[in-house]
Protein backbone atom coordinates (compact mmCIF):
# COMPACT_ATOMS: atom_id res chain seq x y z
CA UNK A 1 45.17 106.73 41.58
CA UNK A 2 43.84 106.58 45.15
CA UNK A 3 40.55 104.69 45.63
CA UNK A 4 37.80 106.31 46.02
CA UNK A 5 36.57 105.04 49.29
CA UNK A 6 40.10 105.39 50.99
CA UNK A 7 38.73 107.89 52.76
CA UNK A 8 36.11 105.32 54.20
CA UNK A 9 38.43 102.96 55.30
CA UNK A 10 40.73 105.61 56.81
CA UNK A 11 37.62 106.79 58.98
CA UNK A 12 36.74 103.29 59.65
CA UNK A 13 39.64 101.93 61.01
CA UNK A 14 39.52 105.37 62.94
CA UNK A 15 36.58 104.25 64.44
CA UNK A 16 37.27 100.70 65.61
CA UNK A 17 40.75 102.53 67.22
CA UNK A 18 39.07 104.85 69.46
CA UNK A 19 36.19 101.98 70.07
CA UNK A 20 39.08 100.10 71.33
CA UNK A 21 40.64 103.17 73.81
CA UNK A 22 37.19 104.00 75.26
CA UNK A 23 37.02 100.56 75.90
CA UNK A 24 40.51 99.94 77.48
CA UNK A 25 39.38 103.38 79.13
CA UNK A 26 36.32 101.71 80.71
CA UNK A 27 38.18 98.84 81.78
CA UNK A 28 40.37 100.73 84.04
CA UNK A 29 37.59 102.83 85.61
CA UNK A 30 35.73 99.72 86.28
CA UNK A 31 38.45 98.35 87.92
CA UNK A 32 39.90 101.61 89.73
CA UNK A 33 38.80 99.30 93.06
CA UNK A 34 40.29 96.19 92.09
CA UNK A 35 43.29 95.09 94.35
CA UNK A 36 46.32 94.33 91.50
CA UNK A 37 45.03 95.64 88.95
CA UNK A 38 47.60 97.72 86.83
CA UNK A 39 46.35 101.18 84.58
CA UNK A 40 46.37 100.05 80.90
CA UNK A 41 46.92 102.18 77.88
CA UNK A 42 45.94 102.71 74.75
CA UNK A 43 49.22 103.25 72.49
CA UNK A 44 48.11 104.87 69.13
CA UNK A 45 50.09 104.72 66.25
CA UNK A 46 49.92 105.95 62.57
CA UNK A 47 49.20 103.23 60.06
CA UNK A 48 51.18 102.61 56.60
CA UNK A 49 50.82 105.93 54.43
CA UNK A 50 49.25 105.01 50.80
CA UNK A 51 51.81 106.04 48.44
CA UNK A 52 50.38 107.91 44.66
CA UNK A 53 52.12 109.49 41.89
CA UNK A 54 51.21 112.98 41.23
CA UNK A 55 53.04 114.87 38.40
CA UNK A 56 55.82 112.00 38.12
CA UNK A 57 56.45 111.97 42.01
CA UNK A 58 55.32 109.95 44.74
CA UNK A 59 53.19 111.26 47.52
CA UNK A 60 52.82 109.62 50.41
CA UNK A 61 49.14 110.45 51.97
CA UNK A 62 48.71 109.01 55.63
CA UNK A 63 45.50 106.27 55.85
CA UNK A 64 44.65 107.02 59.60
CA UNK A 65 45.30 105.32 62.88
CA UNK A 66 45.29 102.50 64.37
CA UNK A 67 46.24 100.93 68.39
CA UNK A 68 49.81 99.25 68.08
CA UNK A 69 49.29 97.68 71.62
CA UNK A 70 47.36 98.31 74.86
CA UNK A 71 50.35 97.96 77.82
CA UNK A 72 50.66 98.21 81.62
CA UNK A 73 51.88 101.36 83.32
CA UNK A 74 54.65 99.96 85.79
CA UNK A 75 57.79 100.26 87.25
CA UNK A 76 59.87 97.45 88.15
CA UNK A 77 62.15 99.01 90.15
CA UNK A 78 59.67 100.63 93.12
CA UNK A 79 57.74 96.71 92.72
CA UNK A 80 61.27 95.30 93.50
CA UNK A 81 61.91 97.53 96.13
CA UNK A 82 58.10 97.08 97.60
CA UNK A 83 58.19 93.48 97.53
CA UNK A 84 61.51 93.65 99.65
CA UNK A 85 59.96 95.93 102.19
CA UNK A 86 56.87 93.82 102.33
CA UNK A 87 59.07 91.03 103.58
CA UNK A 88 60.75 93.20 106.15
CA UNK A 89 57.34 95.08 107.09
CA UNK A 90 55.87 91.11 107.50
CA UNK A 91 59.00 89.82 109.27
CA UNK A 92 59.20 92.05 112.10
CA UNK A 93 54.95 92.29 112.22
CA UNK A 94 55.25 88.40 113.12
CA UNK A 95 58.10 88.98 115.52
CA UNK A 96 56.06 91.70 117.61
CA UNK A 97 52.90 89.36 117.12
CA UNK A 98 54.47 86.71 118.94
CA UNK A 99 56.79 88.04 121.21
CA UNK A 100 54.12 90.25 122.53
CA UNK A 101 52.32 86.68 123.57
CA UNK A 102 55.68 85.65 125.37
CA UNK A 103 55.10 88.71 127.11
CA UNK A 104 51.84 87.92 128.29
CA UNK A 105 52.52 84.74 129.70
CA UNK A 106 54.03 86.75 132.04
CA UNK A 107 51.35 88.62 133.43
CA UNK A 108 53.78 91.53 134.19
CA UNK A 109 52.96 93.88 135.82
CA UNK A 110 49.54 91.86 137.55
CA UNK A 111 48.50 90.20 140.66
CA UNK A 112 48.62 87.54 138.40
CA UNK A 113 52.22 87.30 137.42
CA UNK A 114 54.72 85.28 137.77
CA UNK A 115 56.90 87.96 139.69
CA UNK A 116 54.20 88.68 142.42
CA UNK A 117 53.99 84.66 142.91
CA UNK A 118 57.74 84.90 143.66
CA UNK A 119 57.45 88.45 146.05
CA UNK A 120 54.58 86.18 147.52
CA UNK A 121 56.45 83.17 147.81
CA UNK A 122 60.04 85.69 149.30
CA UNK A 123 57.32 87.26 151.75
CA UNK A 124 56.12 83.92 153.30
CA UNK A 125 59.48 82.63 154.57
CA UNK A 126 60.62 85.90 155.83
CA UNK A 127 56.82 85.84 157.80
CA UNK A 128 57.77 82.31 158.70
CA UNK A 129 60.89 83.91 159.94
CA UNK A 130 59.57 85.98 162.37
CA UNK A 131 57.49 83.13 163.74
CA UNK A 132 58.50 80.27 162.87
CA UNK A 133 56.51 77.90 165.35
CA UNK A 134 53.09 79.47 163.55
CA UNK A 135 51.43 76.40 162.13
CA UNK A 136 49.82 79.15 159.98
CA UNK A 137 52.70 80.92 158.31
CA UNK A 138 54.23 77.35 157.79
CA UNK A 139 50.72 76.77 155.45
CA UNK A 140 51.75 79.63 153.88
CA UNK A 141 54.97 78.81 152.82
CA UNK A 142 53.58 75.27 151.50
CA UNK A 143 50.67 77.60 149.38
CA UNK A 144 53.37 80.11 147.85
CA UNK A 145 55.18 77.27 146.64
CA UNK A 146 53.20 75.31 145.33
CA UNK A 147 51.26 78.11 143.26
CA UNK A 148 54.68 79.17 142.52
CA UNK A 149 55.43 76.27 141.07
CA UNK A 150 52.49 75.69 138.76
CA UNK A 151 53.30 79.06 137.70
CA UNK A 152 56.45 77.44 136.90
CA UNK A 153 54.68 74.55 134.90
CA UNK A 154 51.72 77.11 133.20
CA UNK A 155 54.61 79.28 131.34
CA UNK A 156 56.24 76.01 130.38
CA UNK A 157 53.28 74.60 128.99
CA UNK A 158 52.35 77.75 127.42
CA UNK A 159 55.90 78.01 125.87
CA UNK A 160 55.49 74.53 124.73
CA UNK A 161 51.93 75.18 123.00
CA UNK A 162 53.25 78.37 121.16
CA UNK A 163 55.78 76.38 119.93
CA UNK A 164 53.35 73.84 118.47
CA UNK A 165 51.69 76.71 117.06
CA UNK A 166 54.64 77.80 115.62
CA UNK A 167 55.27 74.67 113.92
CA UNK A 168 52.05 74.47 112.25
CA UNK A 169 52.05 77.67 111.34
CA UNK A 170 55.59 77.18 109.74
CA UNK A 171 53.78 74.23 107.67
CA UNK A 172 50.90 76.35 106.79
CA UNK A 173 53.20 79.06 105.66
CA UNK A 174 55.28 76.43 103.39
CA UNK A 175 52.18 74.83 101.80
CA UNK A 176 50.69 78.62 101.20
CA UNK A 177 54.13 78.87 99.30
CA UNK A 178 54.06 76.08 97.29
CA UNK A 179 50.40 76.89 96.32
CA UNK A 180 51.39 80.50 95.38
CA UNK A 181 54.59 78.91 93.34
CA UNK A 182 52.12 76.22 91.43
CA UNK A 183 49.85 79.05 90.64
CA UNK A 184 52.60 81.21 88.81
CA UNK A 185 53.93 78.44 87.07
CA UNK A 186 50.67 78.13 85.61
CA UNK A 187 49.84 81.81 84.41
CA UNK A 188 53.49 81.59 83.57
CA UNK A 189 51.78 79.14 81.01
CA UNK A 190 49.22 81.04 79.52
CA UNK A 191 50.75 84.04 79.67
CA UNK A 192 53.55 82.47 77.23
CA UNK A 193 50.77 81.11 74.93
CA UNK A 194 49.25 84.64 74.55
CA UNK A 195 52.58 86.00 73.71
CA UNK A 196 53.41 83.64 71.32
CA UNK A 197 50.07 84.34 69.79
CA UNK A 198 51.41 88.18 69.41
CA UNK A 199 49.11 88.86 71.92
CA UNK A 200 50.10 91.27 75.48
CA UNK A 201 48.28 89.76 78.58
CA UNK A 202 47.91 92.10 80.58
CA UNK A 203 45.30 91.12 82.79
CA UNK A 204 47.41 87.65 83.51
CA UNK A 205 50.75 89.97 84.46
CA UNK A 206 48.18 91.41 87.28
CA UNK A 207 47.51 88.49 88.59
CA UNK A 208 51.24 86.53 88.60
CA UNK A 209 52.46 89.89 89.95
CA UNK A 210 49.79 90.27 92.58
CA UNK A 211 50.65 86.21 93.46
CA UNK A 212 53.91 87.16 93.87
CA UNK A 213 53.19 90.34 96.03
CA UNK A 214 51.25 88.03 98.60
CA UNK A 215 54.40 85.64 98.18
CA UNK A 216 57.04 87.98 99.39
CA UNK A 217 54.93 88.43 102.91
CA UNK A 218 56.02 85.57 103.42
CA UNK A 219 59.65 84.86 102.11
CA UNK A 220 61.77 87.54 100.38
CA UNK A 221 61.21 87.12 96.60
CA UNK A 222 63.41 88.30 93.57
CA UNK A 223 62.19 88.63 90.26
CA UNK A 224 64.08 88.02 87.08
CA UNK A 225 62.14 88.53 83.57
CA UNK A 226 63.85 87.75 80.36
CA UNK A 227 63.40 86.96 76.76
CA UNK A 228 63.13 83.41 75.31
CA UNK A 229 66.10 83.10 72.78
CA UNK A 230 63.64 80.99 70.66
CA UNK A 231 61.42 83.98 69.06
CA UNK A 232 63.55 86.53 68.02
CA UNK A 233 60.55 88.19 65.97
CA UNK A 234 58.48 89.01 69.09
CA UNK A 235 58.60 89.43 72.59
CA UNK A 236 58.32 85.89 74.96
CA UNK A 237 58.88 86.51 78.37
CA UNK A 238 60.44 84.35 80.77
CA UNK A 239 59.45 84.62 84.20
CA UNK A 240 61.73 83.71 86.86
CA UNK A 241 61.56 83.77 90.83
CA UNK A 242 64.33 83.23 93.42
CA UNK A 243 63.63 83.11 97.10
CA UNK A 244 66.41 84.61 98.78
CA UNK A 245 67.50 88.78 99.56
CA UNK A 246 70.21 89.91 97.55
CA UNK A 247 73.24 88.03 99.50
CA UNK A 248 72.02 84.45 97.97
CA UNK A 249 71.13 83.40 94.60
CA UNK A 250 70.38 80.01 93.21
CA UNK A 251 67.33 79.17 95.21
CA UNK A 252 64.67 79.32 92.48
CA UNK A 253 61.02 78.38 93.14
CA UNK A 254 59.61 78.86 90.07
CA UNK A 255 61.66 79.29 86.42
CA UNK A 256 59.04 79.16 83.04
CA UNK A 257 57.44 76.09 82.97
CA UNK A 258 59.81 74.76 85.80
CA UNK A 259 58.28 74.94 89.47
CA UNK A 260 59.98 73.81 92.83
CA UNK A 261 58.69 72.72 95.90
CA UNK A 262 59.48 73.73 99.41
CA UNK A 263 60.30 70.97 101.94
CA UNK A 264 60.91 70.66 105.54
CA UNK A 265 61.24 67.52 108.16
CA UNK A 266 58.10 69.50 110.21
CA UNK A 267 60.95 70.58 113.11
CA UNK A 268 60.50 74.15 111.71
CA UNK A 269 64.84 73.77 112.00
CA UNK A 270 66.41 76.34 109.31
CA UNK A 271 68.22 73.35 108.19
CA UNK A 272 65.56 71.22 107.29
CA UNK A 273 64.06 73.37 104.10
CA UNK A 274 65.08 72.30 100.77
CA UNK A 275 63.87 73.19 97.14
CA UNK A 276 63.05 69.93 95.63
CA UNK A 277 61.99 69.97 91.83
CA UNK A 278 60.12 67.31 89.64
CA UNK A 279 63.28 64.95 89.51
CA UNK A 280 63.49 64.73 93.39
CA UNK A 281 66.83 66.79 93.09
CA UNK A 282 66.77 69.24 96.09
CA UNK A 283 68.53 72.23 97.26
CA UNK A 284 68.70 73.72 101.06
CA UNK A 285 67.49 76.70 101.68
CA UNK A 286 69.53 79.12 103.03
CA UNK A 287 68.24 81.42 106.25
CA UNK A 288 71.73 83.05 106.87
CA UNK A 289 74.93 83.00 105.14
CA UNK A 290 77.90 81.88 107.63
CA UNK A 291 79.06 85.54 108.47
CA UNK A 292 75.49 86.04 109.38
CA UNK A 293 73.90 87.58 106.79
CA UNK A 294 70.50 87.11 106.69
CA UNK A 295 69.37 85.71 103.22
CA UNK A 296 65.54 85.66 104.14
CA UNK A 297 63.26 88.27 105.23
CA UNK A 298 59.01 87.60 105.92
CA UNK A 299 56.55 86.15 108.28
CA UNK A 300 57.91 82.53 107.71
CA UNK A 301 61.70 83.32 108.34
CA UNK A 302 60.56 85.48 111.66
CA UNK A 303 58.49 82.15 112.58
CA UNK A 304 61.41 80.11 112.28
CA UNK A 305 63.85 82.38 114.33
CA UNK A 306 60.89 82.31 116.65
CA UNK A 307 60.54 78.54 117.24
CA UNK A 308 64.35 77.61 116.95
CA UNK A 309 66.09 80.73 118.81
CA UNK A 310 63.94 83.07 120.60
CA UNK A 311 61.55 80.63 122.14
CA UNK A 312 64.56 78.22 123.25
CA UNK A 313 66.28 81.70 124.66
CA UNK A 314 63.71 82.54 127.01
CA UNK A 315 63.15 78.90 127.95
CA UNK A 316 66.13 78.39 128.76
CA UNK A 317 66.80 81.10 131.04
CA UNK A 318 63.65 80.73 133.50
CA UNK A 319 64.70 77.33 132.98
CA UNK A 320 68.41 78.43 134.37
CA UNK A 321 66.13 80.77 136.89
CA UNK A 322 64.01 77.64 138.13
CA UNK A 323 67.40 75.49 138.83
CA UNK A 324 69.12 78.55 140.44
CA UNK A 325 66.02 78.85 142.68
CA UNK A 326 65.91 75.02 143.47
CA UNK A 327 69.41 74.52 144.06
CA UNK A 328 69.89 77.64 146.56
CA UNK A 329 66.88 76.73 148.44
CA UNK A 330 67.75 73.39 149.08
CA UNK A 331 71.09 73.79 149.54
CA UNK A 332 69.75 76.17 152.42
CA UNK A 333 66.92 73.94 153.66
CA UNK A 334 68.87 70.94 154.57
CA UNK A 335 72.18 72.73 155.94
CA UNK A 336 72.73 71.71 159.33
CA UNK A 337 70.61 69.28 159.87
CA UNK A 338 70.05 66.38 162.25
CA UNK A 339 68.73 64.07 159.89
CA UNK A 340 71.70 62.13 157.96
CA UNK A 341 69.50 62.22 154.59
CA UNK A 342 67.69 65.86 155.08
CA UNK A 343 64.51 66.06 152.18
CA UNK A 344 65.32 68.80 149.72
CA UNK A 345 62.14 71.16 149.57
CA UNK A 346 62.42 71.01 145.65
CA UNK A 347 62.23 67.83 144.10
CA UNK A 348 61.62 66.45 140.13
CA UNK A 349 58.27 65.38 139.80
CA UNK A 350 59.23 63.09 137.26
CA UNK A 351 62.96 62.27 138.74
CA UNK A 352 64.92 63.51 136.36
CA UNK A 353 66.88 66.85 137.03
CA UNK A 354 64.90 69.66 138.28
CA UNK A 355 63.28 71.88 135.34
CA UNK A 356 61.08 74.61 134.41
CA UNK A 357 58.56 72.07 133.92
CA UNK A 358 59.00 69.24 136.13
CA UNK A 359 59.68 71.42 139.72
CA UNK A 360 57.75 70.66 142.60
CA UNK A 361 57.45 70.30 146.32
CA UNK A 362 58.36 67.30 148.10
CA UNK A 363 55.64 65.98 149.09
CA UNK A 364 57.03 64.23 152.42
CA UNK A 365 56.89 67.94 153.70
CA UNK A 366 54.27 69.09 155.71
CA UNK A 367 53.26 72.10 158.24
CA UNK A 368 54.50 69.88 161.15
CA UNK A 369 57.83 68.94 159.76
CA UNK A 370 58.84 71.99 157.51
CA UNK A 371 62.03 73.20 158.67
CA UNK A 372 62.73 76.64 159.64
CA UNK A 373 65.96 76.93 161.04
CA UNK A 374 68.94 75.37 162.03
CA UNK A 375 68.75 74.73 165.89
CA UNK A 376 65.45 72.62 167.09
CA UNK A 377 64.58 70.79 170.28
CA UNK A 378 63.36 68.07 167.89
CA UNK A 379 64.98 64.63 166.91
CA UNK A 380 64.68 65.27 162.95
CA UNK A 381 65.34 69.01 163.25
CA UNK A 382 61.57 69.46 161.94
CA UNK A 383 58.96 71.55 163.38
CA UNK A 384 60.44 73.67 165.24
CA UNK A 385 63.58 76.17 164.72
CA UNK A 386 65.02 79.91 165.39
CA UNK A 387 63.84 81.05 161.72
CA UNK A 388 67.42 81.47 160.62
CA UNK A 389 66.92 78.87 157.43
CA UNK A 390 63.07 81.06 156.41
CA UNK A 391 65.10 84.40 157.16
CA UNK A 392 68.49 82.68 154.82
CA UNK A 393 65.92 81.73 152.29
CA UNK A 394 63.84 84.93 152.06
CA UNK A 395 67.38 86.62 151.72
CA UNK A 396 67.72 85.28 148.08
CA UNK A 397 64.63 87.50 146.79
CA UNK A 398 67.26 89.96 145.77
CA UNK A 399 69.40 87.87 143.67
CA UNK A 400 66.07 85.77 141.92
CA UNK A 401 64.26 89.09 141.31
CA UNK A 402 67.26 90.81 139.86
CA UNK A 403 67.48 88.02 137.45
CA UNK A 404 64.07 87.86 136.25
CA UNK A 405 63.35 91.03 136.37
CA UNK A 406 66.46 91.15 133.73
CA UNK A 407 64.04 88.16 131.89
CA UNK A 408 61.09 90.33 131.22
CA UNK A 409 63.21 93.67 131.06
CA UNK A 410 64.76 92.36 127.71
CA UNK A 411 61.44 90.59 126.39
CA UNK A 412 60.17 94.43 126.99
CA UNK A 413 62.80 95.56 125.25
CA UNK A 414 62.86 92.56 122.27
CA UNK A 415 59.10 94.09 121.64
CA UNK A 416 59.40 97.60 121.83
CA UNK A 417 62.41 97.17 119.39
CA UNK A 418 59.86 94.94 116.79
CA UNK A 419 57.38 97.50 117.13
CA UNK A 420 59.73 100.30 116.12
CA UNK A 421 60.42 98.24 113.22
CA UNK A 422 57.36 97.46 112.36
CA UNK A 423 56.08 100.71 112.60
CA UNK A 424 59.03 102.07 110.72
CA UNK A 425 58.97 99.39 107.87
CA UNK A 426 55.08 100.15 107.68
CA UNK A 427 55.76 104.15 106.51
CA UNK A 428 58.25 103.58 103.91
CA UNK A 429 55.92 100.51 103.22
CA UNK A 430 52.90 103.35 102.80
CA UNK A 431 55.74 105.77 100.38
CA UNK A 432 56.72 102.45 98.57
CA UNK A 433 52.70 101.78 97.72
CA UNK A 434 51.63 105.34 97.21
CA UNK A 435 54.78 105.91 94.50
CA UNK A 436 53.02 102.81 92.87
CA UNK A 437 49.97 103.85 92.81
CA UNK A 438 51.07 107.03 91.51
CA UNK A 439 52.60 104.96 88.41
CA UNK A 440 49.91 101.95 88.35
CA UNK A 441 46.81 103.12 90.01
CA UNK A 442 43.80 104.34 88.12
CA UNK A 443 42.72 108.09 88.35
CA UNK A 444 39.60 108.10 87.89
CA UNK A 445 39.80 112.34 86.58
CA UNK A 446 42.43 111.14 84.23
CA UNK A 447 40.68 108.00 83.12
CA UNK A 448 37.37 110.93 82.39
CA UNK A 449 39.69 113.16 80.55
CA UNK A 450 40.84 110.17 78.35
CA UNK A 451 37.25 109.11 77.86
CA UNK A 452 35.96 112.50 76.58
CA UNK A 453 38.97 112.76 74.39
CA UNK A 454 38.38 109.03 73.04
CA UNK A 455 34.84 109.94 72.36
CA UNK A 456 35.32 113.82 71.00
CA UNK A 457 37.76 111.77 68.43
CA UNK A 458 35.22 109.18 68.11
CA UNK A 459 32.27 111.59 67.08
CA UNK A 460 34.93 113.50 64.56
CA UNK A 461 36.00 110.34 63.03
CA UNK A 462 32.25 109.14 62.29
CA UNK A 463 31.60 112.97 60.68
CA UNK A 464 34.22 112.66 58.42
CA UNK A 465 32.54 109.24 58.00
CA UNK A 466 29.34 111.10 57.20
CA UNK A 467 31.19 113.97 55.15
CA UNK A 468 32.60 111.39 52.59
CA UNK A 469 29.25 109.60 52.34
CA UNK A 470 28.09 112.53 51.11
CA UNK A 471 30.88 113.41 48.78
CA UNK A 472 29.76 110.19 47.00
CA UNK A 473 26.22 110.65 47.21
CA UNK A 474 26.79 113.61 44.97
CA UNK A 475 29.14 111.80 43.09
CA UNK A 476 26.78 108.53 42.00
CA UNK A 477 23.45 110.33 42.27
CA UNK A 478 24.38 114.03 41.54
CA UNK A 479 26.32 114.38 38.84
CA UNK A 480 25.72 114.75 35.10
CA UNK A 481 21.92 114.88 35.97
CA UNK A 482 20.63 118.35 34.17
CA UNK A 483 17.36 120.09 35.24
């Protein structure tokens, strides 16, 4: 015979179950604003019927409800493909951040720049030129080229300090890393306690996956989730994270209880990162695979291509520029002349070979004994000339502006293209995280509509509590009693 106070117990645990979804229900509205968090449900379920015999059969008579779990809403394929574009989106963001400083150390187009110190310096000689005994325009040269050439020496410098910056950003980015990786080991901990406990987490998935969103700005990230072989009764994830796009595997940074730390010789070189784990046992990491795939994607591989490529690129081409520039003035400026050991006008200032940042004016030249062209009336061939050697050397303002003007015209280009990408990367970035919010975000209208219901079942649940009470109120107190 079925108990009497079945009924009870069936509104009871009726109770506590829709206690428990207004509360899940209140803890996603309160955290509707919270960055991470994923919308949790409620998943009812029917509990164990109480079986009776009636009239020689058995009858099974349901005993309420009950909440079988409370999981995250999520999908795993739009956070795969959102971490991946959150890599690309933060690779070309840092390539446009710092290429558009490379393109202001340029000044272009200013009064300021580096290509109106060379029209400036082109303009002197040809004035020179025209007059070449003018002790004035002969100052002038000596001015243009020496501002000239600590334009020269301030985009070297500055060159030299971004790559220092680069560096320690590169350091900064691989200790940010190895934090992030420490942290996930670590939830990866508790996480696997609660499980093994029966329990679901959910709060702790928020904040490993949320870890490993803010990881894969800076690396490309790929997440593998399994179950432990070892409980075959329950579910026991195992969490695992390689660092690497689809084209390389085997670079793990953090597997279960097993973390891995990233390494490099402080060069910022591609070849100097390795995964080392607790043994000392390291692995490189791989930047590009040799038919130039690119295995990474994120702010730190766009710092590295940065510092080891695109930096040494545009060095070395004002570099090439500077040489050029030295080699064809000179070679000009001492043609023809009296003096069996002419003075270059460009010399090292440190006596190696001429550079980007080691040009400068000799200094035995002065306004008196600056040569201007190839016939004198003087001994040394010094003060005094027909302007052919300031009109020769004024001539090459063609050549020198064609090729830096080809210079800036492809760091314009280099940063228009990085914008475009970022730009682009940035709206399917925007679809990527609205689809997921669609999936994992809170509504706050649903999340209402979920409440009243909660609560309308709630109320009806503690009425039939009421309505049995008193059933057996008339039961105990009411019957049998005559009047």
């Amino acid at each position: 015979m079925r108990s009497t106070f079945a009924g009870l117990e069936l509104a009871k645990n009726a109770l506590a179950t829709y206690q428990y979804a207004i509360d899940t229900t209140g803890h996603n509205i309160s955290n509707a604003g919270t960055k991470g968090y994923t919308r949790q449900v409620s998943n009812l379920a029917t509990t164990m019927p109480n079986v009776i015999s009636s009239l020689g059969n058995d009858v099974s008579i349901g005993s309420g409800v009950t909440i079988e779990s409370i999981t995250r809403i999520r999908d795993i394929f739009i956070d795969r493909q959102f971490r991946w574009e959150t890599s690309k989106h933060d690779y070309w963001e840092e390539k446009l951040y710092f290429q558009s400083n490379i393109e202001a150390l340029f000044n272009e187009p200013t009064d300021d720049s580096l290509h109106n110190d060379l029209n400036k310096f082109w303009v002197a000689w040809s004035e020179l030129s025209k007059d070449p005994e003018n002790s004035g325009a002969r100052a002038v040269v000596l001015a243009r080229g020496q501002t000239l050439v600590d334009s020269f020496h301030r985009i070297a410098q500055q060159i030299t300090d971004l790559q220092n910056d680069l560096k320690i950003k590169i350091q900064s980015q691989v200790d940010l890393i190895n934090q992030y990786a420490t942290q996930i080991k670590n939830l990866n901990m508790q996480i696997k306690r609660a499980e093994v406990a029966g329990d679901i987490p959910n709060d702790l998935y928020d904040a490993r996956d949320q870890l490993v969103d803010e990881l894969s700005k800076i690396i490309s990230v790929r997440v593998t989730e399994t179950s432990d072989p070892n409980f075959t009764d329950r579910h026991v994830g195992i969490f695992k994270i390689e660092i690497a796009s689809e084209v390389a595997a085997d670079q793990v940074l953090v597997n279960d209880d097993q973390v891995w730390q990233l390494q490099g010789d402080g060069t910022g070189s591609p070849s100097s990162f390795s995964l080392v784990d607790s043994s000392g046992s390291s692995t490189p990491l791989i930047f590009e695979t040799p038919d130039g795939n690119i295995t990474q994607m994120g702010s730190l591989a766009a710092e590295i291509e940065l510092l080891n490529s695109y930096l040494p690129e545009i060095w070395n081409k004002l570099d090439e520029l500077v040489k050029n520039l030295a080699s064809k003035i000179n070679e000009i400026y001492i043609d023809n002349s009296s003096n069996p050991d002419p003075p270059p006008f460009f010399i090292s200032s440190d006596g190696s070979e001429i550079s980007l940042n080691n040009i400068a004016i000799n200094s035995g030249i002065t306004e008196d004994n600056l040569r201007t062209g190839y016939s004198s009336n003087t001994e040394d061939g010094g003060n005094v000339g027909d302007g052919s050697i300031a009109s020769d050397i004024a001539a090459l303002a063609g050549i020198f502006g064609e090729s830096y003007g080809a210079l800036i015209a492809k760091i314009g280009t280099d940063v228009q293209q990085s914008d475009r990408m970022t730009k682009g990367e940035a709206v399917l970035l925007n679809q990527l995280l609205n689809q997921k919010e669609s999936v994992a975000g809170v509504s706050l209208d649903e999340e209402m509509t979920n409440l009243i219901k909660f609560q309308k079942s709630y109320v009806a649940s503690a009425r039939i509590v009421t309505l049995i009470d008193d059933m057996l109120e008339k039961i105990i107190n009411g019957m049998g009693i005559t009047r």
